[in-house]
N, C-alpha and C. Protein backbone atom coordinates (compact mmCIF):
# COMPACT_ATOMS: atom_id res chain seq x y z
N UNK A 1 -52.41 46.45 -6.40
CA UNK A 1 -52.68 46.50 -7.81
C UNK A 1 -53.25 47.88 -8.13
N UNK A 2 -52.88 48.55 -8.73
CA UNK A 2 -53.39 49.64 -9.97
C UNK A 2 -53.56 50.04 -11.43
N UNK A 3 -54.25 50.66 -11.84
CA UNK A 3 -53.86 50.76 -12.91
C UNK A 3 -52.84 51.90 -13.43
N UNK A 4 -52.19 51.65 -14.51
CA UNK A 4 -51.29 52.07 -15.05
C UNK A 4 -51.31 53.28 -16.15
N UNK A 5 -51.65 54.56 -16.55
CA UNK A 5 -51.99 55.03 -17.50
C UNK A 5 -50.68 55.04 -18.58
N UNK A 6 -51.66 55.25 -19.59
CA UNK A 6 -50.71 55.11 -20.75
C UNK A 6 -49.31 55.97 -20.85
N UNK A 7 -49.50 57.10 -20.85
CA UNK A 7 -48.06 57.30 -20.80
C UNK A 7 -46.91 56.88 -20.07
N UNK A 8 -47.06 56.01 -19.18
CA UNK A 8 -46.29 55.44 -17.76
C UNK A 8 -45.51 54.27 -18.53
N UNK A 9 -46.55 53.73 -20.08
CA UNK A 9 -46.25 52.56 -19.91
C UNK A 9 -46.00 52.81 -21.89
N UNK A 10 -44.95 53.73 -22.13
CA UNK A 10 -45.25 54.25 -23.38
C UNK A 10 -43.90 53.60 -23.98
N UNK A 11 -43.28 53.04 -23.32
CA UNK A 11 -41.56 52.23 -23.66
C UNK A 11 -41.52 50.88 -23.25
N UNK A 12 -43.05 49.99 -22.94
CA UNK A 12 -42.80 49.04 -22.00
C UNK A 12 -42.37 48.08 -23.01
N UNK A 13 -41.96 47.18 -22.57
CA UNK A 13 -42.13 45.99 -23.56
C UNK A 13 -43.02 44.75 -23.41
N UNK A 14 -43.72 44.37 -24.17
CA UNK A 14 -44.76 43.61 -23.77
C UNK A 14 -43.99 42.28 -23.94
N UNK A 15 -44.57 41.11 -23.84
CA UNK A 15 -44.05 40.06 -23.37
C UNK A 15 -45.33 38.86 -23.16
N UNK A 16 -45.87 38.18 -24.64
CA UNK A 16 -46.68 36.90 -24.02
C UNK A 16 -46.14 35.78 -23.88
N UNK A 17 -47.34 35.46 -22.86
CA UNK A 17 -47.21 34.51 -22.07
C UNK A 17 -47.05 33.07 -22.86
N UNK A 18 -46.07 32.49 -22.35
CA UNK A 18 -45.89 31.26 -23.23
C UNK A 18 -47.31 30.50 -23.20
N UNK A 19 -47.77 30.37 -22.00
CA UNK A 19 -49.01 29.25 -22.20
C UNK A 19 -50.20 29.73 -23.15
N UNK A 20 -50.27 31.01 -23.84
CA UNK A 20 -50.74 31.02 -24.66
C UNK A 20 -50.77 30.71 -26.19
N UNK A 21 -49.65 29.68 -26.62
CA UNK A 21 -49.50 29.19 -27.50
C UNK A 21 -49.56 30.04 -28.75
N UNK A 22 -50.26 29.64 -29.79
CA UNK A 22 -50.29 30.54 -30.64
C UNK A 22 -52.05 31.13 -30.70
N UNK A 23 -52.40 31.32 -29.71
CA UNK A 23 -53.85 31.94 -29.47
C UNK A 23 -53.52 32.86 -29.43
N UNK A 24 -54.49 34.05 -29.93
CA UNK A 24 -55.09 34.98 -29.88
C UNK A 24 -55.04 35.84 -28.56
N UNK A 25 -55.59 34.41 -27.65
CA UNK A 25 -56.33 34.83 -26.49
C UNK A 25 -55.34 34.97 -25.26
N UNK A 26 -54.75 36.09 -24.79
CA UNK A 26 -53.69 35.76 -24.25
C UNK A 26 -53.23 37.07 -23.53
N UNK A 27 -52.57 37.22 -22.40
CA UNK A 27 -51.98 37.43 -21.18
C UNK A 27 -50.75 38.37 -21.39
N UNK A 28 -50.48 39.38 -21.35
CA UNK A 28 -49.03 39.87 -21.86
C UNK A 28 -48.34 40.77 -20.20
N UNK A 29 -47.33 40.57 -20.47
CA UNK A 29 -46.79 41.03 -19.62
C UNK A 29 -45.41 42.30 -19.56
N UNK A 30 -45.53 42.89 -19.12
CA UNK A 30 -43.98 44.11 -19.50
C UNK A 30 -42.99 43.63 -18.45
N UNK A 31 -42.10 43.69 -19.28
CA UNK A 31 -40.77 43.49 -18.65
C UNK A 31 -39.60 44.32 -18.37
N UNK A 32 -39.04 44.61 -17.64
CA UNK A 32 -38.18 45.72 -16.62
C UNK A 32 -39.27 46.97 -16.12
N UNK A 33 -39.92 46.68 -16.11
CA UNK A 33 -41.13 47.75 -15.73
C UNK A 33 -41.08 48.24 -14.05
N UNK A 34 -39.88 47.29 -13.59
CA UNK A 34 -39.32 47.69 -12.01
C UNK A 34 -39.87 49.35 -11.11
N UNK A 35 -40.66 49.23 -10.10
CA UNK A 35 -40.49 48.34 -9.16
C UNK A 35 -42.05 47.37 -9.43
N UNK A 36 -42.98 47.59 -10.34
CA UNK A 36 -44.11 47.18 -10.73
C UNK A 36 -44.40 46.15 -11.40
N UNK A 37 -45.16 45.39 -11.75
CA UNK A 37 -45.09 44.08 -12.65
C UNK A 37 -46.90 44.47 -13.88
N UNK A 38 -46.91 45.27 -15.15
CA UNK A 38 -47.71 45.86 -15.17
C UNK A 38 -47.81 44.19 -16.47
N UNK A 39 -49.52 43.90 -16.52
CA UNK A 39 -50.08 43.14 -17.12
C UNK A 39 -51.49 43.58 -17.94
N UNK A 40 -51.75 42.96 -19.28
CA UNK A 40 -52.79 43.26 -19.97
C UNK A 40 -52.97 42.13 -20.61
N UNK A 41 -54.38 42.34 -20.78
CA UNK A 41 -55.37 41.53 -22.18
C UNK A 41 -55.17 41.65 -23.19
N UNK A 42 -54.51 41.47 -24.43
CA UNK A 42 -53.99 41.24 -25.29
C UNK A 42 -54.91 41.22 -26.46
N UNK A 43 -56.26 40.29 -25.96
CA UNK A 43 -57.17 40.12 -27.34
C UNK A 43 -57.89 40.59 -27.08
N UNK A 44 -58.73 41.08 -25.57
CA UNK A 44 -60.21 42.05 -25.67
C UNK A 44 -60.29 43.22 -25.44
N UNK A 45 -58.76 43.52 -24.99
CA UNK A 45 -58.11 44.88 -24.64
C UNK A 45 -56.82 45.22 -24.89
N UNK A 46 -56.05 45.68 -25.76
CA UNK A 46 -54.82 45.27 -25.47
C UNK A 46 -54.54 46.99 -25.24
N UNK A 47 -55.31 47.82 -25.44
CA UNK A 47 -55.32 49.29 -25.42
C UNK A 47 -56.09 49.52 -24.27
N UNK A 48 -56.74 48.73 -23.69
CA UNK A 48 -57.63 49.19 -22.49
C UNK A 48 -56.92 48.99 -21.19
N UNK A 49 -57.34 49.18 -19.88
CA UNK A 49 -56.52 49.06 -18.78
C UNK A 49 -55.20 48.07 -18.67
N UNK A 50 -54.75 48.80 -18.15
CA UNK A 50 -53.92 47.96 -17.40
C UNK A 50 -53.50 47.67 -16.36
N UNK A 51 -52.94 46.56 -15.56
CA UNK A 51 -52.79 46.79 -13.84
C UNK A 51 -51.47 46.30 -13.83
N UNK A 52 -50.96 46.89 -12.71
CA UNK A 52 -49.84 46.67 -12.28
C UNK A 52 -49.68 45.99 -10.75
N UNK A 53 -49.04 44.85 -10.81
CA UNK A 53 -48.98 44.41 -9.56
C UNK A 53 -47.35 44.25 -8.96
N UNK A 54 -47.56 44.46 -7.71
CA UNK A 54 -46.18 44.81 -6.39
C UNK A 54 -45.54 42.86 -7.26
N UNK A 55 -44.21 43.12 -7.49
CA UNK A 55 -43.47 41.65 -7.17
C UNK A 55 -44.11 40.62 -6.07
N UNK A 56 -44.28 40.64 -5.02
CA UNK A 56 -44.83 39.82 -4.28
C UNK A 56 -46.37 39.07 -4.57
N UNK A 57 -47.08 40.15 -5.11
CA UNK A 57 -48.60 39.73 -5.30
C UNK A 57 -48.46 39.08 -6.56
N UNK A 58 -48.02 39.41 -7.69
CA UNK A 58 -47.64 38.51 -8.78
C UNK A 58 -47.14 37.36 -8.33
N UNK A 59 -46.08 37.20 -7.40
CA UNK A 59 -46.31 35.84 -7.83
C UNK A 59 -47.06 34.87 -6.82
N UNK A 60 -47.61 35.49 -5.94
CA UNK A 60 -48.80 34.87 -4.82
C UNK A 60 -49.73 34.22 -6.15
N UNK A 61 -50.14 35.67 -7.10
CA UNK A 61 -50.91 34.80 -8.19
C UNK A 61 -50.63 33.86 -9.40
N UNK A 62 -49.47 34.01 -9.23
CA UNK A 62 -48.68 32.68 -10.53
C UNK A 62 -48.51 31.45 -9.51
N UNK A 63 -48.36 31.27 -8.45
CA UNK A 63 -48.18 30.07 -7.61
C UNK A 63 -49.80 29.74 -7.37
N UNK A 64 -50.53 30.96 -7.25
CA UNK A 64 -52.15 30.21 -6.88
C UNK A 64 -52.45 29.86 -8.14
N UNK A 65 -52.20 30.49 -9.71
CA UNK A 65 -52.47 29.43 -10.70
C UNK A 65 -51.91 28.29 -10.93
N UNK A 66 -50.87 27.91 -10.91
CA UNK A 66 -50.51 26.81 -11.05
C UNK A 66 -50.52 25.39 -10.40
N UNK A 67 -51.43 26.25 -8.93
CA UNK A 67 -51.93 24.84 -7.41
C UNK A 67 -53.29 24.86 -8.76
């Protein structure tokens, strides 16, 4: 995981997360952002860091949320 600076991520497309319904509060994700999987905070940051995680560790952590 790292973070991502802004210009890296100046074409991304963001992408929330369905389980955030129509909240506020919520999880976004960029998509084709290959070879990286870069994710942000949406409501307490959506301009502040961001991290990017390897394909593999993403989804180590989408399978450990959903156990």
């Amino acid at each position: 995981m790292r973070n991502i600076p802004d210009h890296e991520l100046s074409t991304a497309v963001w992408i929330k997360s369905s389980y955030s319904g129509n909240a506020d509060n919520c999880l976004e994700v960029a998509e084709r952002h290959a070879p990286l999987i870069p994710v942000r905070d949406s409501k307490t940051a959506p301009h502040g860091p961001r991290l990017a995680f390897r394909p593999e560790a993403w989804s180590a952590f989408v399978n450990g949320v959903k156990q």
